[in-house]
Protein backbone atom coordinates (compact mmCIF):
# COMPACT_ATOMS: atom_id res chain seq x y z
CA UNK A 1 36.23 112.68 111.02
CA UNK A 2 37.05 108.65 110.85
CA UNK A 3 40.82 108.00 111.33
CA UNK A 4 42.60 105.17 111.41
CA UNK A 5 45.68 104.61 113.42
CA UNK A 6 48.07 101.39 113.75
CA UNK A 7 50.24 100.95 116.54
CA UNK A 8 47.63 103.00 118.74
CA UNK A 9 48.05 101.71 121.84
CA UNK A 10 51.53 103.02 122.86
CA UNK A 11 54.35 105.40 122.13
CA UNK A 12 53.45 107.50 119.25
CA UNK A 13 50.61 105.85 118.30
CA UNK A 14 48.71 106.18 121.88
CA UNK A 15 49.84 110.07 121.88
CA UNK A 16 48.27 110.33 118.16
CA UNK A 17 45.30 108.83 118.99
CA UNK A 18 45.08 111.24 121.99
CA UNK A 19 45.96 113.91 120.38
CA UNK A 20 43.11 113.22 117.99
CA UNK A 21 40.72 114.45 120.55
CA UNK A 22 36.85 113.60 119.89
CA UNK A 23 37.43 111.92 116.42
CA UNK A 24 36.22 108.48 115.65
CA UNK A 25 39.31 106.55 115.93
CA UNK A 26 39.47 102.85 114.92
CA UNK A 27 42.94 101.36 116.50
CA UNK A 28 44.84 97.88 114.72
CA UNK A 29 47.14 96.49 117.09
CA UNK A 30 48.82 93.48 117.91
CA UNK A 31 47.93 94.40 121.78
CA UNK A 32 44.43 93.65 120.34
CA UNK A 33 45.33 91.03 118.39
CA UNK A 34 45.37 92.77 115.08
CA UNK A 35 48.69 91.96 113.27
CA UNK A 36 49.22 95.00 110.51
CA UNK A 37 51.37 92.37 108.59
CA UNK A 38 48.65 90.21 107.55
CA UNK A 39 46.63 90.97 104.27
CA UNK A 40 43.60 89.26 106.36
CA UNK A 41 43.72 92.33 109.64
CA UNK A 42 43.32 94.60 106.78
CA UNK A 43 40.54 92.89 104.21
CA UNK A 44 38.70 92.83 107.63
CA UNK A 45 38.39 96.54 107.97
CA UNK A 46 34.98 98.06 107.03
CA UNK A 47 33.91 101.28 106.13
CA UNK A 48 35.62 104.89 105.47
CA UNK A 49 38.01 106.82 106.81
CA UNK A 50 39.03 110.68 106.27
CA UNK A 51 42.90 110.10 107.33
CA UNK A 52 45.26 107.01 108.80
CA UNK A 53 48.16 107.00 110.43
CA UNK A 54 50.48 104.07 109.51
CA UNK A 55 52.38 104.04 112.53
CA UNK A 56 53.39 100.64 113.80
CA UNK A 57 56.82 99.60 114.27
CA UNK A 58 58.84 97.15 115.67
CA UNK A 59 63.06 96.81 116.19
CA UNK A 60 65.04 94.05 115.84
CA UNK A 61 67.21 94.98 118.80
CA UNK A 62 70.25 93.33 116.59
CA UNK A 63 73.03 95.70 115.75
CA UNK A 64 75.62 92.66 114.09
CA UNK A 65 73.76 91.81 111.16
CA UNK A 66 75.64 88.26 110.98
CA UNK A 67 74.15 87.43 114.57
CA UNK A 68 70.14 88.94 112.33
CA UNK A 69 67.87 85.50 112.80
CA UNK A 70 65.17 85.31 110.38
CA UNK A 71 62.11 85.17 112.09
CA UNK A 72 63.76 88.71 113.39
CA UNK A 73 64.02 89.64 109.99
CA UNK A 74 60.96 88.75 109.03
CA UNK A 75 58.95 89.83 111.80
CA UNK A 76 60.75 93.73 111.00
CA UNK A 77 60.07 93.82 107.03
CA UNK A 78 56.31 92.26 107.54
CA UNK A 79 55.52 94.81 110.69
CA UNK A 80 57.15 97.95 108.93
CA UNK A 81 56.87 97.36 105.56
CA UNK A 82 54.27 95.48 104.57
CA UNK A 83 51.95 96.83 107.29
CA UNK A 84 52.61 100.07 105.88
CA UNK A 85 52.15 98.47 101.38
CA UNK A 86 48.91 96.48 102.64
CA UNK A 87 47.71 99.64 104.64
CA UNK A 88 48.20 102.09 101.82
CA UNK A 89 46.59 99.35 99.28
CA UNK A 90 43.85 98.79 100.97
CA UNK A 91 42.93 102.32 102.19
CA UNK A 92 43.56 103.52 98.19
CA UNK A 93 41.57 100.31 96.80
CA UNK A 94 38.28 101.07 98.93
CA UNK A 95 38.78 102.85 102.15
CA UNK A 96 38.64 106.21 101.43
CA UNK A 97 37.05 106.67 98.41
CA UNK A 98 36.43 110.04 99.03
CA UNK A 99 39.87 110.71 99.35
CA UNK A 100 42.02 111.73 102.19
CA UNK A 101 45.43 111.65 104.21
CA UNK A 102 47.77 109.31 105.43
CA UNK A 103 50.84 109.81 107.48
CA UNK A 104 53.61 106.80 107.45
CA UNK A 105 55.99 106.61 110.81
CA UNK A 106 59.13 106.55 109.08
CA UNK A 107 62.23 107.26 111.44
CA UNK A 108 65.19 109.95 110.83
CA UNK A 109 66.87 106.10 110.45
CA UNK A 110 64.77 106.71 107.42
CA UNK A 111 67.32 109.84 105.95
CA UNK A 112 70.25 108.34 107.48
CA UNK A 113 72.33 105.36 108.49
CA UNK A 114 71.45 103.80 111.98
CA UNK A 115 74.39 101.67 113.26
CA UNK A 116 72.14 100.72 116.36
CA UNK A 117 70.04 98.63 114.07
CA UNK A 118 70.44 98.63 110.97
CA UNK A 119 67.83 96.15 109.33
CA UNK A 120 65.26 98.62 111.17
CA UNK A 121 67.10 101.81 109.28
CA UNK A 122 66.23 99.48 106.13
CA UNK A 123 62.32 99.23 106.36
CA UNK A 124 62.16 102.95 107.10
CA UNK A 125 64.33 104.02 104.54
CA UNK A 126 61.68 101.87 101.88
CA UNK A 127 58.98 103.52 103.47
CA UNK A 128 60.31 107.25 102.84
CA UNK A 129 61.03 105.67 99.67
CA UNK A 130 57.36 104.32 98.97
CA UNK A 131 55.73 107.23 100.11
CA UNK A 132 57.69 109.30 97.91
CA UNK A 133 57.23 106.68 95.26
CA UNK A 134 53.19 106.51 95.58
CA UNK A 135 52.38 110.15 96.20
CA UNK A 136 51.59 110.85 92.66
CA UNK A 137 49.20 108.01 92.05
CA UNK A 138 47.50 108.62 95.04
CA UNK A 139 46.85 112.23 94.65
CA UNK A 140 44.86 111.13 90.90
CA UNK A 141 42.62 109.30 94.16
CA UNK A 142 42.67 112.60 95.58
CA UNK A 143 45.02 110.94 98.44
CA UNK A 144 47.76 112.94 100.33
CA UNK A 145 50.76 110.96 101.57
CA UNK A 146 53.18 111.80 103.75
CA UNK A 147 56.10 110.40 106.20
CA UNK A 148 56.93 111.36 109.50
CA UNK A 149 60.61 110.80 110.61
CA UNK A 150 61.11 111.91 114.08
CA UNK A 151 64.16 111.39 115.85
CA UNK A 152 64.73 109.09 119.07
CA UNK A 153 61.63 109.36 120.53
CA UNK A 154 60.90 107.92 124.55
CA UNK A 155 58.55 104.51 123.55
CA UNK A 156 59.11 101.37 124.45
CA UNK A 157 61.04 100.95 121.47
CA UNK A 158 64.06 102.16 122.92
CA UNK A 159 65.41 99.74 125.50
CA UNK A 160 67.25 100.70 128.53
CA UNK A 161 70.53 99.53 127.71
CA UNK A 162 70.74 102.51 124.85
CA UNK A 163 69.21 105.15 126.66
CA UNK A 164 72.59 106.17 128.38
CA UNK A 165 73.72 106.89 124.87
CA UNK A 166 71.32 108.79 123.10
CA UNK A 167 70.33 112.28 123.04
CA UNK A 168 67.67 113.58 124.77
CA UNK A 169 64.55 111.70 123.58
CA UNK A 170 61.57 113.39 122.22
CA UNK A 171 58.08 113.49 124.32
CA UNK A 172 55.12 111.02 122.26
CA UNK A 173 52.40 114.02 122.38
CA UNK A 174 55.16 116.36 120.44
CA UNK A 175 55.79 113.61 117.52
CA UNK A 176 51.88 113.33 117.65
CA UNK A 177 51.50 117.01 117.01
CA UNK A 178 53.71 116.62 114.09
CA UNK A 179 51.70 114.06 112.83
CA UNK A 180 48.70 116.13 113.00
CA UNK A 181 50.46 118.41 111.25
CA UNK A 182 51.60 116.20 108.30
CA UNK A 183 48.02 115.28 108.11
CA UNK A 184 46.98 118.73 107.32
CA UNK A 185 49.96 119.57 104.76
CA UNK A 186 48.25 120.34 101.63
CA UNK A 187 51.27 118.66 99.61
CA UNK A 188 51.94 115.31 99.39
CA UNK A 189 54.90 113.02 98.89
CA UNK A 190 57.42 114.49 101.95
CA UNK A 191 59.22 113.46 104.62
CA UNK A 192 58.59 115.70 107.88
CA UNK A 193 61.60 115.79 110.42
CA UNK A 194 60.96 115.43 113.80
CA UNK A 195 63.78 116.34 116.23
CA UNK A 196 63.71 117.87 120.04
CA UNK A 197 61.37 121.29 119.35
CA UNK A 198 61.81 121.31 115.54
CA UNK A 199 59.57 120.32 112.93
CA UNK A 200 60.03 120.30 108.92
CA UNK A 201 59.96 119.22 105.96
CA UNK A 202 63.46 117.45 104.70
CA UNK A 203 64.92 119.32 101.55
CA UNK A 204 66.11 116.57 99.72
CA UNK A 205 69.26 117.37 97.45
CA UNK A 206 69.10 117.19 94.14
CA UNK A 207 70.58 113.71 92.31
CA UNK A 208 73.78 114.66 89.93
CA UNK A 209 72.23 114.08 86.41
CA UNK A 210 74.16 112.19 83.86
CA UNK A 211 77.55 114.05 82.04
């Protein structure tokens, strides 16, 4: 199996691509180089690949959205948003042909609000929103799609000064596992909730149709 994973070098994406055992792994990250946010790292990529995981992420470590600076901004929506639209293009457009899976890093900031940072609660809330959006055009492609939205999980995402704060944080390998596991599902289109020893899909409730 040929997988793809972005943001493979730490936190969740270092535990997937362990947890991936003897696969044939190709990693994009900036550690390497390989910016996820540029059409170019991704027009590079040759070959096929069987699954991906769309996992990189950055914060913007800015809760007061008047104090947000743009290249902040901008850095967060090209990172985790458009690494995850050029990703998905690409990989539908000519890298996996055959079909396959993805799984998108979302965030539970993804299903709800996120006072902590809430510019990073935006980009994961569009890509819950995209993969839900996508899933049916991607399954004609014989594509599955899925998001993973685990809860506070111990990366270096979250910085020292809010660890004091937040529940207890959720071991990398156990978030990989889920994303194994969203891999496999056989549907396509969910969000899978990751929190401390508990992993599902979210229910979503229904929308009140019109009177």
């Amino acid at each position: 199996m040929r997988v793809l994973v972005t943001g493979g070098r730490s936190g969740i994406g270092a535990a997937i691509v362990a947890a991936l055992g003897d696969a044939d792994v190709t990693v994009l990250d900036l550690a390497d180089g390989q910016d996820v946010a540029e059409p170019a790292t991704w027009r590079a990529l040759e070959g096929t690949f069987d699954a991906a995981f769309l996992n990189a992420g950055v914060i913007t470590g800015e809760p007061d959205v008047a104090a947000l600076a743009d290249a902040q901004y901008r850095r967060i929506m090209g990172v985790n948003v458009d690494g995850v639209v050029f990703g998905v293009r690409e990989l539908a457009a000519r890298l996996m042909p055959n079909g396959g899976s993805i799984v998108a890093t979302a965030s539970l900031a993804g299903l709800v609000g996120a006072a902590l940072d809430p510019v990073y609660a935006l980009t994961k809330h569009a890509v819950v929103g995209f993969v839900r959006s996508v899933a049916p055009q991607l399954e004609l492609r014989g594509i599955r799609i899925n998001a993973l939205c685990p809860a506070f999980t111990d990366t270096p995402l979250v910085v020292e000064e809010v660890r004091g704060v937040l529940p207890p944080l959720i071991e990398p390998a156990f978030v990989a596992e889920a994303a194994l596991r969203a891999m496999r599902d056989p549907e396509t289109g969910r969000a899978w909730v990751v929190q401390l020893n508990r992993v599902e899909p979210f229910r979503y409730p229904g929308v009140p149709g019109p009177r």
